[in-house]
Protein backbone atom coordinates (compact mmCIF):
# COMPACT_ATOMS: atom_id res chain seq x y z
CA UNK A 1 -23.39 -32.64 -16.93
CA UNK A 2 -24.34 -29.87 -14.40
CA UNK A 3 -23.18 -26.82 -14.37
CA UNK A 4 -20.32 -26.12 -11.72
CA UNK A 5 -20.71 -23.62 -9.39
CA UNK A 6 -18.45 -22.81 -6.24
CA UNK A 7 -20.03 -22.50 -3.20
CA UNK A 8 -19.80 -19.12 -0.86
CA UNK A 9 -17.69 -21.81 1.72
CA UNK A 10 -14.98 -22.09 -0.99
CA UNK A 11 -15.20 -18.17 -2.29
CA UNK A 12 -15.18 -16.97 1.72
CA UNK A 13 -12.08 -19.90 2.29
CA UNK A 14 -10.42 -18.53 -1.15
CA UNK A 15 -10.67 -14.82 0.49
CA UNK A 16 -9.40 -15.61 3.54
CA UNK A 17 -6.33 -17.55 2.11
CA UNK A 18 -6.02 -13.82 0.41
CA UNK A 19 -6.27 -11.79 2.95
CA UNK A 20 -4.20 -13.45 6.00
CA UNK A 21 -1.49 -14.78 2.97
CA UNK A 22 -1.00 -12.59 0.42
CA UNK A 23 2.52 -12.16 1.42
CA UNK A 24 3.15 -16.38 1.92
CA UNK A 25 7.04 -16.84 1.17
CA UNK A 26 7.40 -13.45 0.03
CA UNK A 27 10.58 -13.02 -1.78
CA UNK A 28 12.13 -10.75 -4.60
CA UNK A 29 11.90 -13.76 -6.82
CA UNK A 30 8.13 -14.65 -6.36
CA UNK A 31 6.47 -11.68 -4.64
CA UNK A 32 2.97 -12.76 -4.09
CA UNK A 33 2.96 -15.66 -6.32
CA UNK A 34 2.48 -18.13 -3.51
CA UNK A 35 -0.05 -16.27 -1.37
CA UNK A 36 -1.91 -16.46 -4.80
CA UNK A 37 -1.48 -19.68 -4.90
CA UNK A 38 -2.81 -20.68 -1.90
CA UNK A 39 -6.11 -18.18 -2.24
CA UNK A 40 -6.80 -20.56 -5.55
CA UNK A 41 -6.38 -23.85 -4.11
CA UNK A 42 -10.09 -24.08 -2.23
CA UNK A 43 -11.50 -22.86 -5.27
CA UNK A 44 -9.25 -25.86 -7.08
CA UNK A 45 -10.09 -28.64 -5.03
CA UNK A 46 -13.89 -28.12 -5.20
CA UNK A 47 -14.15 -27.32 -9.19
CA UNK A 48 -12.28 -30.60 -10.10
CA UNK A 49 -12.22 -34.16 -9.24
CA UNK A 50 -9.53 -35.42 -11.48
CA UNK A 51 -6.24 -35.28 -9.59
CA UNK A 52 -4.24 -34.35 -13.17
CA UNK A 53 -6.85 -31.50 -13.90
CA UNK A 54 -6.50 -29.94 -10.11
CA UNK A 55 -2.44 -29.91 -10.79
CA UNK A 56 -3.01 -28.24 -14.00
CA UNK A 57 -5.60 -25.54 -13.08
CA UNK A 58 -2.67 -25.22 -9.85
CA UNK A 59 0.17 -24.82 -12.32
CA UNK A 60 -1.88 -21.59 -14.04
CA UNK A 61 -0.98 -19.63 -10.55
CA UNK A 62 2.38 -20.39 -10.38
CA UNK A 63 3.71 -17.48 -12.51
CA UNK A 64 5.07 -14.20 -11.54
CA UNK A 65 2.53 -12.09 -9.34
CA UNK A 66 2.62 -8.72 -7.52
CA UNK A 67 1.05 -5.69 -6.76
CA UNK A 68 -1.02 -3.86 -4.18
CA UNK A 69 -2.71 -6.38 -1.80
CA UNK A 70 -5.65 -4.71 -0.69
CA UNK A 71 -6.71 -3.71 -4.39
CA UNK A 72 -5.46 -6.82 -5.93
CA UNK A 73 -8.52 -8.77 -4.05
CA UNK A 74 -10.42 -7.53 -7.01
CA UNK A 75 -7.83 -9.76 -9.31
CA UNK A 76 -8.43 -13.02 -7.50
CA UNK A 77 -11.77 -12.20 -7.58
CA UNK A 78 -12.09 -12.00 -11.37
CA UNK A 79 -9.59 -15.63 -12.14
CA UNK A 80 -12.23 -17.30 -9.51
CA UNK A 81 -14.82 -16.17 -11.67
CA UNK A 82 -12.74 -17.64 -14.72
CA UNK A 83 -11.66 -20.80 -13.27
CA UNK A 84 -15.27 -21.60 -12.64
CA UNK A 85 -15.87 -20.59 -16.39
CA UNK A 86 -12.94 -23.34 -17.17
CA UNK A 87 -14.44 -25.66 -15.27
CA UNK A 88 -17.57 -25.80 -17.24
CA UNK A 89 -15.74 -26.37 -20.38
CA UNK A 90 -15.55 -22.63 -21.66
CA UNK A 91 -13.12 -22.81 -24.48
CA UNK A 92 -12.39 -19.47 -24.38
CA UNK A 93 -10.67 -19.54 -20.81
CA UNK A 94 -7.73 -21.21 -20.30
CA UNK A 95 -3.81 -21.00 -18.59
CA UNK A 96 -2.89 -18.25 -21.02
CA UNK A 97 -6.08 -16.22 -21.09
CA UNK A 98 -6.34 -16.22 -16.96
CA UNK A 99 -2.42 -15.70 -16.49
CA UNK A 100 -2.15 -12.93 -19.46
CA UNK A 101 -5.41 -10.82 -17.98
CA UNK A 102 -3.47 -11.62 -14.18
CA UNK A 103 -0.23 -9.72 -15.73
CA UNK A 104 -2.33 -7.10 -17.38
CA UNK A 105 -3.84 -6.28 -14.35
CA UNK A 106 -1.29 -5.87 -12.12
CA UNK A 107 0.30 -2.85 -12.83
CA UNK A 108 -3.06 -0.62 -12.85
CA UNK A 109 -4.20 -2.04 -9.58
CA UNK A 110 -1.16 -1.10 -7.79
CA UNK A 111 -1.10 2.04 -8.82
CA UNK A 112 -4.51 2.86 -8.15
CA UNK A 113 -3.90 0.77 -4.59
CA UNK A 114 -0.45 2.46 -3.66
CA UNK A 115 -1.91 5.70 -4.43
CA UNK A 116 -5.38 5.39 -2.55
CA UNK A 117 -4.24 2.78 0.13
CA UNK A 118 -0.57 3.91 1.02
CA UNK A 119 -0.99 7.47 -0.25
CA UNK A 120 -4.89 8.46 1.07
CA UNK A 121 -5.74 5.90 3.58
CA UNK A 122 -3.03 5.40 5.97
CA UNK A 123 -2.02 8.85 5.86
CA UNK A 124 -5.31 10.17 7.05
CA UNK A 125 -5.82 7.50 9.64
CA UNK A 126 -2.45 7.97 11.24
CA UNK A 127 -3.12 12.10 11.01
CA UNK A 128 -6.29 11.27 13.03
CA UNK A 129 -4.62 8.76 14.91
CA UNK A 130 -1.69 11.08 16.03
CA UNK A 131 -3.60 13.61 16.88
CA UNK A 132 -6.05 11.09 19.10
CA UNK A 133 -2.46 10.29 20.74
CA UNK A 134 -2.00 13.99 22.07
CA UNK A 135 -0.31 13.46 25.72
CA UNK A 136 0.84 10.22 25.16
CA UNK A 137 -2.98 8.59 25.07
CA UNK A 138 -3.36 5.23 23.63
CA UNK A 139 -6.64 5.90 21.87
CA UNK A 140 -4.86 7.07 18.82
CA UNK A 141 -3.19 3.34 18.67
CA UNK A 142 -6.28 1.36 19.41
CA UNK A 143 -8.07 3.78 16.79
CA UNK A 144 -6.01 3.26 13.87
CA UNK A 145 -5.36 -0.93 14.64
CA UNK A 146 -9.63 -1.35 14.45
CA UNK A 147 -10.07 0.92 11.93
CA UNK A 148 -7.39 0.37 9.50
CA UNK A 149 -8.65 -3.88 10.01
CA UNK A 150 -12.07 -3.14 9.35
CA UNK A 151 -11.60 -0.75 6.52
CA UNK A 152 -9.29 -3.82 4.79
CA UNK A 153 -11.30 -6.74 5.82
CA UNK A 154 -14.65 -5.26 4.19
CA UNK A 155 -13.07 -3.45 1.46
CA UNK A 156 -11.25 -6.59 0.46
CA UNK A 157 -14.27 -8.73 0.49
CA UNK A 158 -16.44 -6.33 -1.30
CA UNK A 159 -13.30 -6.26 -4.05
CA UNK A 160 -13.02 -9.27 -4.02
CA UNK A 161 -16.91 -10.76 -4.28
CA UNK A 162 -17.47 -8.19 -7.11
CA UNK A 163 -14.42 -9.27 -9.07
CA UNK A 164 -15.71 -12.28 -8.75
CA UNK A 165 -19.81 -11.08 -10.26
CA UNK A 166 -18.05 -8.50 -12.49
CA UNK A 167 -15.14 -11.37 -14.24
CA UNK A 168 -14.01 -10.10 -17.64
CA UNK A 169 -15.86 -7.12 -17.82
CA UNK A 170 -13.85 -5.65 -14.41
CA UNK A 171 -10.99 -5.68 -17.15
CA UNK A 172 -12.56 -3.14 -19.81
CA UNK A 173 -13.11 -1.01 -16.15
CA UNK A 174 -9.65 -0.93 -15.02
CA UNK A 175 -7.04 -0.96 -17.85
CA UNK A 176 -9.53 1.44 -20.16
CA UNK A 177 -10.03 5.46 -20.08
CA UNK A 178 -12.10 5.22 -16.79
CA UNK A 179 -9.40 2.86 -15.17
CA UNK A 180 -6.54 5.92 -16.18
CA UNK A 181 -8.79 8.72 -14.90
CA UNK A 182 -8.88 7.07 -11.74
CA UNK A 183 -5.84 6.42 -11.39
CA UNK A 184 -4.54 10.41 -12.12
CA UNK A 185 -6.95 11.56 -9.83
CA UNK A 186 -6.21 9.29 -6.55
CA UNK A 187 -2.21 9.99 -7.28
CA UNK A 188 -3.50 13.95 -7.50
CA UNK A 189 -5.33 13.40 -3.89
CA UNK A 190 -2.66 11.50 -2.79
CA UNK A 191 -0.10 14.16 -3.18
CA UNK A 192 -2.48 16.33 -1.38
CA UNK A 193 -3.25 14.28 1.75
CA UNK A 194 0.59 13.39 1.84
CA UNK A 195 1.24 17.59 2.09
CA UNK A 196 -1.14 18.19 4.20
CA UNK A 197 0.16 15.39 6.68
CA UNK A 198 3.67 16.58 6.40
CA UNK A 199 2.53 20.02 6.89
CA UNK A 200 0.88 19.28 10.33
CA UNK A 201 2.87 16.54 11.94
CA UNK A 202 6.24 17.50 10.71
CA UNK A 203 8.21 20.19 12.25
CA UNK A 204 12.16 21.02 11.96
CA UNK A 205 13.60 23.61 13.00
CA UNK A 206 17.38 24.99 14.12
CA UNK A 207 18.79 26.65 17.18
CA UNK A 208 21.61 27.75 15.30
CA UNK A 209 22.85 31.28 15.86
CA UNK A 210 25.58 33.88 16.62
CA UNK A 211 26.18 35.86 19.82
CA UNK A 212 28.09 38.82 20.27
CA UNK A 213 30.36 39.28 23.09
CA UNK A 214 28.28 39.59 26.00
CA UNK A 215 26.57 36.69 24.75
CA UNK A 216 23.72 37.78 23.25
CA UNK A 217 22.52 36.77 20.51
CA UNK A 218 21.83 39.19 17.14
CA UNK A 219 21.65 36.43 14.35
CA UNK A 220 18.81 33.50 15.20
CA UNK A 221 18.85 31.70 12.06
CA UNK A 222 15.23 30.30 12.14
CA UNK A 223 13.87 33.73 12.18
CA UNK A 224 15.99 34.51 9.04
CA UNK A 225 14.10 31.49 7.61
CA UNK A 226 10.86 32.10 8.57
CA UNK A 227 10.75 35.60 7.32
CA UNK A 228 12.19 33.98 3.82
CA UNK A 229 10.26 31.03 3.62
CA UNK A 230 8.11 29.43 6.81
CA UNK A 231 8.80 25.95 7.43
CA UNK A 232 11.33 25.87 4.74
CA UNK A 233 13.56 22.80 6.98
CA UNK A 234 10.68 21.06 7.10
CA UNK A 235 9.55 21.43 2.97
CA UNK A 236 13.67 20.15 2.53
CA UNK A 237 13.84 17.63 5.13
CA UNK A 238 10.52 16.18 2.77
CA UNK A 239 11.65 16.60 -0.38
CA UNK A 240 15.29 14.99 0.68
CA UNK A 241 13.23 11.82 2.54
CA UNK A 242 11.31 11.61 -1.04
CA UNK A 243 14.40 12.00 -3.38
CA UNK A 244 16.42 9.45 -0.99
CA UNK A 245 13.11 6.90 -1.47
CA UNK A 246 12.39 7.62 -5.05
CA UNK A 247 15.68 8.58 -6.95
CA UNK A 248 18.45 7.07 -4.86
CA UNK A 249 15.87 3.54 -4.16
CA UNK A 250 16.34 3.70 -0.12
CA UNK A 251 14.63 1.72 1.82
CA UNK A 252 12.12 3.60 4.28
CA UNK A 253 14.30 1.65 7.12
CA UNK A 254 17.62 2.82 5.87
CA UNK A 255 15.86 6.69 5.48
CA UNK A 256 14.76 6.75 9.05
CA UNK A 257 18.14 5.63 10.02
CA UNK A 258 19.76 8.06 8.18
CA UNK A 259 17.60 10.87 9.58
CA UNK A 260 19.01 9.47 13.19
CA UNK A 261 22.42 10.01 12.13
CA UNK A 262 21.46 13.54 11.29
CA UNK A 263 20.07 14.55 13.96
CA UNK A 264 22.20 13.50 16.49
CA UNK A 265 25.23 15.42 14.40
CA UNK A 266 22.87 18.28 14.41
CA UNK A 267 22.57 17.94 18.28
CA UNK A 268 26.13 17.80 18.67
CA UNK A 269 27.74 20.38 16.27
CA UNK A 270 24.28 22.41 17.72
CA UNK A 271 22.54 23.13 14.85
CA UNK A 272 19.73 21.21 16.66
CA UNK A 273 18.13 21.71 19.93
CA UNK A 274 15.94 18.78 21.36
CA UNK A 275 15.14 20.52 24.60
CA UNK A 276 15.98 18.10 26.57
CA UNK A 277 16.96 19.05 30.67
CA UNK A 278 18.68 16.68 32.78
């Protein structure tokens, strides 16, 4: 019998199904289990021609699977590679091997991918983007909505086609020494580009002070600050957004509405100033 081999019609459809539906049915229960699914079923139907043996090879994917999307390309990648093995009859390869190197994976690809995706990546694009915006100038939008797509579109694919060359040995790569080391140093640049952005774009500051009698003022608390500690509202307004997110499990939504709240008791008590003239 001849040697199986899936076409670059099924790998390209398989990618696809990836990259538009990772997140198919998303839920707290599944996570990306079905988006997985549905990147495996082109690969499925073309490997097989036995009805039983596509439902099996289906049934592999339909455990537990999560973790960063972008990254985790490289993971279906690497099972096409080993469904294609299974298909030729390698004994080695079957539901448990592909679904215990899927779980294995998971947790070092997110967090290399949440580190260098959501903590490098996006951070630096929306810096440049922001300051592309200066004036209220739409180039900063349309900048970071074409690059952001092509940088995950290509960097997917590549993923994605090398998982697929690379197969087992991608493994040793990721969850060995080398795999740790990169993972310590994209969280270390991560923390660095996530400073630096929060340095330049974010800025609080209070109009609090006291006046004397005549109304003029001889305590302006934000001068008392800076000539403590510059930028010290900003550094806690930070580090209160990141223990609310990290300690207390907010939701991003539920911190930004939070920070609403605040400031518009700031405003009103006037420990705030917006500036604003009518």
């Amino acid at each position: 019998m001849a040697e199986k081999k899936l076409s670059k019609k099924a790998l390209s459809k398989s990618f696809h199904n990836w990259y538009y539906g990772n997140l198919t049915c998303f839920s707290q229960e599944h996570m990306q289990t079905f988006g997985y699914l549905c990147s495996m079923l082109p690969l499925v139907e073309e490997l097989y021609d036995d009805e039983d043996k596509k439902a099996e090879a289906m049934d592999t994917y339909r455990a537990f699977f999560n973790t960063e999307p972008q990254l985790g390309a490289v993971v279906v990648g690497i099972t096409a590679g080993l469904e294609e093995a299974r298909a030729n009859g390698n004994e080695e390869v079957d539901a448990e091997a592909i679904n215990g190197l899927r779980a294995g994976l998971m947790g070092p690809i997110a967090g290399i991918g949440d580190s260098l995706v959501v903590g490098t990546v996006i951070p630096i694009l929306l810096g440049i983007a922001m300051g592309m915006s200066t004036g209220g100038s739409p180039l900063g939008a349309i900048f970071y909505i074409i690059v952001w797509n092509l940088f995950a579109y290509f960097g997917m694919k590549f993923l994605y086609k090398k998982g697929y060359e690379m197969g087992t040995k991608a493994v040793e790569f990721l969850v060995g020494d080398v795999g740790t080391a990169i993972r310590e140093a994209v969280s270390t640049l991560g923390g660095i580009v996530i400073g630096a952005v929060s340095a330049t774009w974010i800025s609080v500051k209070t109009s609090f002070q006291l006046v004397n009698s005549n109304g003029e003022p001889y305590m302006v608390l934000q001068e008392k600050l800076d000539s403590v500690f510059p930028g010290m509202l900003t550094a806690l307004v930070v580090f209160f957004c990141w223990w609310l997110m990290a300690k207390k499990k907010l939701s991003p939504l539920k911190v930004m509405l939070l920070l609403v709240v605040i400031a518009l008791l700031g405003v009103l008590v006037g420990f705030f100033d917006p500036g604003l003239k009518y």
